[in-house]
Protein backbone atom coordinates (compact mmCIF):
# COMPACT_ATOMS: atom_id res chain seq x y z
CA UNK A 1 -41.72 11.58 -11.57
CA UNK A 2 -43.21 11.97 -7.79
CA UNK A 3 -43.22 15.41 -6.08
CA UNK A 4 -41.02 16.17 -2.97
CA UNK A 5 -44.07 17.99 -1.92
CA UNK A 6 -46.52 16.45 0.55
CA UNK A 7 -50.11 16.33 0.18
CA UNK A 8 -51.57 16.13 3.39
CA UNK A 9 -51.90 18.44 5.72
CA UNK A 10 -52.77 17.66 9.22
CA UNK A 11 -53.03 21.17 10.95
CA UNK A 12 -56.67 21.94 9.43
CA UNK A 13 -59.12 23.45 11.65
CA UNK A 14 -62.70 24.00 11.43
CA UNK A 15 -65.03 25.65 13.74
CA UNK A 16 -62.71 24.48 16.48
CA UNK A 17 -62.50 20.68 15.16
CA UNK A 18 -59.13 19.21 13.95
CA UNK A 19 -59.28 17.77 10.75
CA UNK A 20 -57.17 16.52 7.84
CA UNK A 21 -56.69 17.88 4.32
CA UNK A 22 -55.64 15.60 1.28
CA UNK A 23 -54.98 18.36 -1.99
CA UNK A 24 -53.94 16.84 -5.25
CA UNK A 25 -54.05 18.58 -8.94
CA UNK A 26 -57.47 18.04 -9.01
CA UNK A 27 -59.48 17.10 -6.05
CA UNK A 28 -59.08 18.44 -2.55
CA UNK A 29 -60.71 16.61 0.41
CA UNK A 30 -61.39 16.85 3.94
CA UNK A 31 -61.89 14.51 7.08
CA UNK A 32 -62.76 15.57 10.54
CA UNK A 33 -62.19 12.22 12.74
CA UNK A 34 -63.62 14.04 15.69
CA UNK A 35 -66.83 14.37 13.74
CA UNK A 36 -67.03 11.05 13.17
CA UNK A 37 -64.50 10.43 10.62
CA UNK A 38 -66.70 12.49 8.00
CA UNK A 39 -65.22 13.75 4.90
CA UNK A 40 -66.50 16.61 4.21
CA UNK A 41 -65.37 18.53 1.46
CA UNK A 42 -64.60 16.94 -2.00
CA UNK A 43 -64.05 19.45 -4.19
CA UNK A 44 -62.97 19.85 -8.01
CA UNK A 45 -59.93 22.35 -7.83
CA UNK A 46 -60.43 23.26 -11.18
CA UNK A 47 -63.82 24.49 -11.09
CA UNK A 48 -63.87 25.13 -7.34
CA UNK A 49 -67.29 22.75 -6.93
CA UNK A 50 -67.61 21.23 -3.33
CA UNK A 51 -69.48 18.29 -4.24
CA UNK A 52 -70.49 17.12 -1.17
CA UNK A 53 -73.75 19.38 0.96
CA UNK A 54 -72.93 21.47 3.64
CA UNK A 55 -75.27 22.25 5.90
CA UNK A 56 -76.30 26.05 6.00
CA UNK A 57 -77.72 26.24 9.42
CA UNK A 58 -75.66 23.70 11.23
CA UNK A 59 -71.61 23.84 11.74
CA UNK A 60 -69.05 21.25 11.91
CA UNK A 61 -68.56 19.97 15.68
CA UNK A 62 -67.85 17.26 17.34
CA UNK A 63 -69.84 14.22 17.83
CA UNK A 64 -71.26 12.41 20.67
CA UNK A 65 -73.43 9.88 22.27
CA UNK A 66 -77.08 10.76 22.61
CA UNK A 67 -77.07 13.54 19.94
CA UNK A 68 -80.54 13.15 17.35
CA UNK A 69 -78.31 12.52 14.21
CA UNK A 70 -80.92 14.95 12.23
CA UNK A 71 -80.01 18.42 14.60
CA UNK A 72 -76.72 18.26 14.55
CA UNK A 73 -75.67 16.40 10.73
CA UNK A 74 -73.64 19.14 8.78
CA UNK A 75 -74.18 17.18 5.88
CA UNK A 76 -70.70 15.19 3.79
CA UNK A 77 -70.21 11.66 3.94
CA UNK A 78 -70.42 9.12 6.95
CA UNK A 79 -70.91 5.49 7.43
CA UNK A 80 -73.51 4.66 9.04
CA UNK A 81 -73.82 1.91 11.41
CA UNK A 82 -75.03 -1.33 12.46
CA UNK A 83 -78.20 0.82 12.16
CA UNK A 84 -79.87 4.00 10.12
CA UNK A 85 -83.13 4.56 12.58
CA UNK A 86 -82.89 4.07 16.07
CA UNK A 87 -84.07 0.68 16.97
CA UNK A 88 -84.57 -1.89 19.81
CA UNK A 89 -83.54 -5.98 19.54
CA UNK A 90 -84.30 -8.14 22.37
CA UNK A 91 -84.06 -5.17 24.46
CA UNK A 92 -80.83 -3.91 23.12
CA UNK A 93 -80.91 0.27 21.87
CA UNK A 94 -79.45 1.03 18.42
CA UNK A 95 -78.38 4.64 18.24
CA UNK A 96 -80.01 6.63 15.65
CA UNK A 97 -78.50 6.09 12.43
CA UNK A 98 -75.63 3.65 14.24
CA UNK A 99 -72.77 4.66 16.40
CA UNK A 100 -69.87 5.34 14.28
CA UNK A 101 -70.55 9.27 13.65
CA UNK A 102 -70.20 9.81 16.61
CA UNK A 103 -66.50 10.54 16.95
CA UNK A 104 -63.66 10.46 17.82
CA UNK A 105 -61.85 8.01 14.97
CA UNK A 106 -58.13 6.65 15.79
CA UNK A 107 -56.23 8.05 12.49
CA UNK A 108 -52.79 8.27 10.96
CA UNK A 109 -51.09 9.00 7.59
CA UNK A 110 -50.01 6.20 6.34
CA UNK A 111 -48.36 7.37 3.38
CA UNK A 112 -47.84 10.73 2.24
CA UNK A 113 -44.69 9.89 -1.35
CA UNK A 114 -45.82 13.40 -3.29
CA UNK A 115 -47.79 11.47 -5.63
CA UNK A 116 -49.77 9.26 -3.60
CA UNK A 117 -51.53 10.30 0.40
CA UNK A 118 -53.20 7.41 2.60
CA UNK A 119 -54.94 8.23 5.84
CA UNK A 120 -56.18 5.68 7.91
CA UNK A 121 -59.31 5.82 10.07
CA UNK A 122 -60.85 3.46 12.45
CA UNK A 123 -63.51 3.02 14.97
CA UNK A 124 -65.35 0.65 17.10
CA UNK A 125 -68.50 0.36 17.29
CA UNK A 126 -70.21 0.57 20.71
CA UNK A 127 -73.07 -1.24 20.17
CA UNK A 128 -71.65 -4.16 18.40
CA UNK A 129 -68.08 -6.24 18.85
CA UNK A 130 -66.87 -4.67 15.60
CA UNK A 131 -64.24 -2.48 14.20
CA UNK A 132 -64.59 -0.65 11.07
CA UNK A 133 -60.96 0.70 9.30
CA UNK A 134 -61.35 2.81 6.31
CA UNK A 135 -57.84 3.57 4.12
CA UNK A 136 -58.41 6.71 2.09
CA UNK A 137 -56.25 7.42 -0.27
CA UNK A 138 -55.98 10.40 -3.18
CA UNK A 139 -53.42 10.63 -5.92
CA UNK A 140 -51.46 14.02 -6.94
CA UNK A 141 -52.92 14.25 -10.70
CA UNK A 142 -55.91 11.69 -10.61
CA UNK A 143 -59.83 12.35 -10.10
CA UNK A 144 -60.52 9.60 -8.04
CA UNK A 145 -60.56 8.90 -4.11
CA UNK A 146 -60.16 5.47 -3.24
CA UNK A 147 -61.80 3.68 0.30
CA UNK A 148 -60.46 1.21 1.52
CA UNK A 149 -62.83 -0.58 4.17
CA UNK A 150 -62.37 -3.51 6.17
CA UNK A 151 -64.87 -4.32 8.78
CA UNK A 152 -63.68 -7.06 11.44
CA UNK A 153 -66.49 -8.38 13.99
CA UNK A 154 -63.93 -9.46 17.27
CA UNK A 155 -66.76 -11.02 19.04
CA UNK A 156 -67.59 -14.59 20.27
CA UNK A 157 -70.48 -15.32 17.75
CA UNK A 158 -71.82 -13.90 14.82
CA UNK A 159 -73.55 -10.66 14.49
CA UNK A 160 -76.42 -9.16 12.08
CA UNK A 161 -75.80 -5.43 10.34
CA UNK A 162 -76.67 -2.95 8.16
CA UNK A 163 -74.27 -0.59 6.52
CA UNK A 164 -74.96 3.06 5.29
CA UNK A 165 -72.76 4.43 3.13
CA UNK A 166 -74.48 8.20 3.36
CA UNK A 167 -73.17 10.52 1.20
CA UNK A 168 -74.90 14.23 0.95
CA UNK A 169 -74.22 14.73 -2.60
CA UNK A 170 -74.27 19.28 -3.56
CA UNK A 171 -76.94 19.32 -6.29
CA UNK A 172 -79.32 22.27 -8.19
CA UNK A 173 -81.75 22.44 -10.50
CA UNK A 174 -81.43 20.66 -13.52
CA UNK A 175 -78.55 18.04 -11.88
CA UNK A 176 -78.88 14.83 -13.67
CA UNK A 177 -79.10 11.53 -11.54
CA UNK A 178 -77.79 7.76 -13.43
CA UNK A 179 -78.26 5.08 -12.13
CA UNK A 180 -78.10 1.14 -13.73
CA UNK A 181 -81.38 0.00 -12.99
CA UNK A 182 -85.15 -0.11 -14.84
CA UNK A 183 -87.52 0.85 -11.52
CA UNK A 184 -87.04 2.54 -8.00
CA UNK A 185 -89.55 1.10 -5.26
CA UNK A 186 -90.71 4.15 -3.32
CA UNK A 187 -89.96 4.48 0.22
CA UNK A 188 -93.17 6.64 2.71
CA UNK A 189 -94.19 8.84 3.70
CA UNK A 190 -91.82 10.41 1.41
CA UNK A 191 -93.81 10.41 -2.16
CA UNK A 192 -92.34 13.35 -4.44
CA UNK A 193 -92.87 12.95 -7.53
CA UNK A 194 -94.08 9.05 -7.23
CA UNK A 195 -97.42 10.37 -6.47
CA UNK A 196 -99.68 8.99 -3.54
CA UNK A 197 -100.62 5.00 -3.55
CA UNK A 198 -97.57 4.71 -6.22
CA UNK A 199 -95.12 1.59 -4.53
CA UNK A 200 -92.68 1.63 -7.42
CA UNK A 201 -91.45 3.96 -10.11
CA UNK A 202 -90.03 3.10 -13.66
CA UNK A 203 -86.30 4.96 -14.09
CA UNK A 204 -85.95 7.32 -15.24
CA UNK A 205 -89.53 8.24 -16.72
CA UNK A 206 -92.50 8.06 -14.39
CA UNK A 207 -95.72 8.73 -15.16
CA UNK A 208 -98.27 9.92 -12.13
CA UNK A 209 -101.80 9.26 -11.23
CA UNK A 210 -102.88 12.49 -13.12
CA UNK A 211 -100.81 11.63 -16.31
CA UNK A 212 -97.97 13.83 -15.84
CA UNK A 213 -94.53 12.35 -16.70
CA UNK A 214 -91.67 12.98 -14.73
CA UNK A 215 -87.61 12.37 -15.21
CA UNK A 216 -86.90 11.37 -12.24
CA UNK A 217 -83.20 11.50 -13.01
CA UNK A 218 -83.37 15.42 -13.30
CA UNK A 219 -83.43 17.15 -9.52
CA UNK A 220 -86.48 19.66 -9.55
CA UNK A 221 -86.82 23.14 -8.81
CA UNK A 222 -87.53 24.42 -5.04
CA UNK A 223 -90.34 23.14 -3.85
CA UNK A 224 -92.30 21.62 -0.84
CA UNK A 225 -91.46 17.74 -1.59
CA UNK A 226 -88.73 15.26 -0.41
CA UNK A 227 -88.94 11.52 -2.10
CA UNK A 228 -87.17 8.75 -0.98
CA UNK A 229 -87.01 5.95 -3.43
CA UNK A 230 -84.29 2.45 -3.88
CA UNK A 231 -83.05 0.23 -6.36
CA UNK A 232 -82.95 -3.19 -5.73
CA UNK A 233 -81.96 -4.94 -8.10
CA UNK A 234 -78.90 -3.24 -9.54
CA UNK A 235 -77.10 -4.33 -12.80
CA UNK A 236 -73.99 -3.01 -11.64
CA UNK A 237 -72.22 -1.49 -8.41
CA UNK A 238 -72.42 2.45 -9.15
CA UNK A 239 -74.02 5.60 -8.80
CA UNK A 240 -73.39 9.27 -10.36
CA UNK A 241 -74.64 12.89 -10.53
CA UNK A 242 -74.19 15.51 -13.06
CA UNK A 243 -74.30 19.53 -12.68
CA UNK A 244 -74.63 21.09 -15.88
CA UNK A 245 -73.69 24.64 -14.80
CA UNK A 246 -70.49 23.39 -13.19
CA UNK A 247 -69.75 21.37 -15.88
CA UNK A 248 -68.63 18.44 -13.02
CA UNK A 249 -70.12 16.02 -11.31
CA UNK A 250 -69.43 12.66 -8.55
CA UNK A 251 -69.65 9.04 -9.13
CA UNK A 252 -69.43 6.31 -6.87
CA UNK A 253 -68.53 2.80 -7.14
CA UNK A 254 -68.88 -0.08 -5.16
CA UNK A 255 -69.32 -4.02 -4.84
CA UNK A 256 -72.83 -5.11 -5.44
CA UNK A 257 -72.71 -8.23 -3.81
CA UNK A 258 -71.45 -6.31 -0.14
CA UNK A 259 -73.77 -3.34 -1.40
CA UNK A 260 -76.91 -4.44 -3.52
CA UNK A 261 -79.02 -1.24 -3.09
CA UNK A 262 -78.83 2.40 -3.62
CA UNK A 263 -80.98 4.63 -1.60
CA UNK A 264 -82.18 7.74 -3.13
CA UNK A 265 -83.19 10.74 -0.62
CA UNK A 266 -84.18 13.68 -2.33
CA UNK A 267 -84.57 16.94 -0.35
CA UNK A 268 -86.00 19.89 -2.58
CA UNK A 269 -87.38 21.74 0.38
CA UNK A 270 -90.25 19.63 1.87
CA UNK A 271 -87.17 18.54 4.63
CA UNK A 272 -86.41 21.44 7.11
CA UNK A 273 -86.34 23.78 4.06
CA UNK A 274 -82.72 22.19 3.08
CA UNK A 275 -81.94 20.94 -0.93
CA UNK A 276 -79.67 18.12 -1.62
CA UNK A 277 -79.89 14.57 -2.54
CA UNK A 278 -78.61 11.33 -0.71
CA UNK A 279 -77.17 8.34 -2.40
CA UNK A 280 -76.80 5.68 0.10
CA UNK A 281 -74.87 2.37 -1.41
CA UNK A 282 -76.06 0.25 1.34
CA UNK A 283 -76.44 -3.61 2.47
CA UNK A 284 -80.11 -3.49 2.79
CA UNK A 285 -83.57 -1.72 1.88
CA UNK A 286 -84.40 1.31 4.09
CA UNK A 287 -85.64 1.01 7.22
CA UNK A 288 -83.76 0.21 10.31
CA UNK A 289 -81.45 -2.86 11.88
CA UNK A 290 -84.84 -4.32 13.28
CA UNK A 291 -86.76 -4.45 10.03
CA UNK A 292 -83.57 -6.19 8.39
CA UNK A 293 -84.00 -8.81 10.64
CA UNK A 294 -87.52 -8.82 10.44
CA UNK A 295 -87.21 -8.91 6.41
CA UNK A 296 -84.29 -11.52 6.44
CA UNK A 297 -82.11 -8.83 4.57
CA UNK A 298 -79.83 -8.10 7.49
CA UNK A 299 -76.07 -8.29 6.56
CA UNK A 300 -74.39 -10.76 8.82
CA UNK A 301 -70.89 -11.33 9.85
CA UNK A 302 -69.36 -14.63 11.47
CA UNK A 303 -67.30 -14.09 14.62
CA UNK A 304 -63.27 -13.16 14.02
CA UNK A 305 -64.27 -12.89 10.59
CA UNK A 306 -63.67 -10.03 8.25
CA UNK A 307 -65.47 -7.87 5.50
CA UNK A 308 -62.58 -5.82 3.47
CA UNK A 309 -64.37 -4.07 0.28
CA UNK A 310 -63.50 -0.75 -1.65
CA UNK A 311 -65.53 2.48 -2.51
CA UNK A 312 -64.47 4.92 -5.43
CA UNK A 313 -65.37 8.46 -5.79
CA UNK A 314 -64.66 9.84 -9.13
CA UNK A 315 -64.70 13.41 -10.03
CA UNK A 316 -66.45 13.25 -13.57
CA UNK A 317 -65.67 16.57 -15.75
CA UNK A 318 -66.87 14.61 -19.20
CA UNK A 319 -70.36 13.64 -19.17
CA UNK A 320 -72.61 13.61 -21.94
CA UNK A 321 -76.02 15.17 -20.04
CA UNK A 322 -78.12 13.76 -22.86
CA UNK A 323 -77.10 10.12 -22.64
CA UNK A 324 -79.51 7.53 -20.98
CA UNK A 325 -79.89 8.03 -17.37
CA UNK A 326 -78.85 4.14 -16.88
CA UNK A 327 -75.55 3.78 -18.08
CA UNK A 328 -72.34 4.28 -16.30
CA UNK A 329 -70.97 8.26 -17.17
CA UNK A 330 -67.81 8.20 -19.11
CA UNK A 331 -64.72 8.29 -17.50
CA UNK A 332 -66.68 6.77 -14.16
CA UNK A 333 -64.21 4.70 -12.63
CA UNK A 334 -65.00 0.66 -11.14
CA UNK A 335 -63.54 -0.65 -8.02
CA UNK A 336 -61.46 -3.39 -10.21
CA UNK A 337 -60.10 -0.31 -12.27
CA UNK A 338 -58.93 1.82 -9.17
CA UNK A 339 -58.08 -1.50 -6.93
CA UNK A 340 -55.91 -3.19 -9.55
């Protein structure tokens, strides 16, 4: 039976930024389209765990050209695009880490039945002839938030891409990482745990030039290190973390073929003092739109052509913390599961 009661609310305000708020039984979310269309907050009602990083020192606001990406990210999750590091091809400027955080987003609800809310975003990006559209949607008494993306290049020829999706997941001590894969190659000058002159990692164990063995799929405690590592290949299209002491934990799913790599950006102090961890689905290896092209990895899409794919988040409140850190979490649900 669907509830008479709506489950958006469009009157949220932050720090002086409009924004929208999708609440069901179990997950509440946020999106500030003046920030860039970021959702912020994804948070398990029942426990009260935001699972997405804030950023301590720096408030929501507004995007806009020309702002470093680094001094004035609140943390949540954006796409990034065509670009993550600024860049220059045949004398054209990428913005640092793309152009479409930087706000505003056209959005509207497109459904809001009591059991079911859809918002839809979208944005053009400046530096490219392309729009990106993003559909989220939440249901009343489900775990899951569905994207929706559909990226359209409206240009006269075809154009070369990467695509970010960055999302700033809230972990601690002892969260466990899983990830369906055998080896991470390691990204400088951000070593961690990999060691120095180490180019690749197995997953999850890793064993350093002095002998020590690591997990790599448990987050440490507070230090001075940051490691940055990626998987490429992946067996499937997914990601997940676990936090034990909340008893909750986020998992992402997504097309392999549109993204074949997962970045893995682990901040446990060495980076501005800050500790979370990034896992970045995303259409090529690190680095920026330049070095895609360079590497022949670039994404490309043919003029008045169009790139639709989906992106799950599911809240995960069964999770065996024991289990091998390269299968899919119980309960983790696939794009074919929450598309069909």
């Amino acid at each position: 039976m669907s509830s008479s009661r709506g489950m958006v609310d469009a009157s949220l305000s932050r720090h002086g930024v409009r924004g929208i708020q999708l609440e069901g039984e179990l997950v509440l979310l946020t999106i500030f389209p003046e920030a860039g269309g970021k959702i912020l907050d994804l948070v398990h009602r029942p426990s009260g765990k935001n699972l997405l990083w804030q950023n301590p020192r720096v408030r929501l606001a507004r995007t806009h050209a020309g702002a470093p990406f680094e001094d004035v990210w609140c943390g949540g999750w954006d796409d990034l695009f065509p670009t993550d590091p600024a860049c220059t091809i045949e004398g054209k400027a990428y913005h640092d880490h793309g152009d479409l955080w930087i706000g505003p987003w056209e959005w509207q609800i497109e459904e809001d039945k009591g059991d079911q809310a859809t918002v839809r975003l979208s944005r053009y990006s400046a530096s490219l002839p392309c729009l990106m559209e993003k559909w989220v949607t939440l249901r009343r008494d489900e775990p899951v938030v569905t994207l929706r993306q559909r990226l359209t290049n409206h240009g006269p020829c075809s154009v070369r891409f990467m695509w970010d999706v960055h999302v700033a997941q809230a972990v601690e001590p002892g969260s466990r990482i899983y990830l369906p894969t055998s080896s991470l190659t390691v990204e400088p000058p951000y070593l961690g745990r990999a060691g120095e002159g180490v180019s690749a990692c197995s997953w999850p164990l890793h064993v350093d030039q002095n002998g020590v063995e690591h997990d790599l799929s448990r987050t440490p405690t507070p230090s001075d290190i940051s490691e940055f590592f990626w998987a490429d290949p992946l067996r499937e299209g997914w990601c997940a973390t676990f936090h034990p002491s909340a008893g909750v934990g986020l998992g992402l799913a997504f097309d392999p073929s549109v993204f074949p790599t997962v970045w893995l950006f682990g901040d446990y102090g060495g980076w501005r003092g800050h500790y979370f961890l990034l896992t970045e689905p995303c259409t090529s290896p690190p680095g920026s739109l330049a070095n895609a092209i360079d590497s022949g990895t670039a994404a490309t899409i043919a003029a008045g052509e169009t790139l639709e794919t989906s992106l799950v988040a599911t809240v995960l409140e069964e999770v065996d913390g024991t289990g091998p850190a390269d299968e899919r979490p119980r309960h983790l649900i696939s794009v074919a599961e929450a598309t069909c």
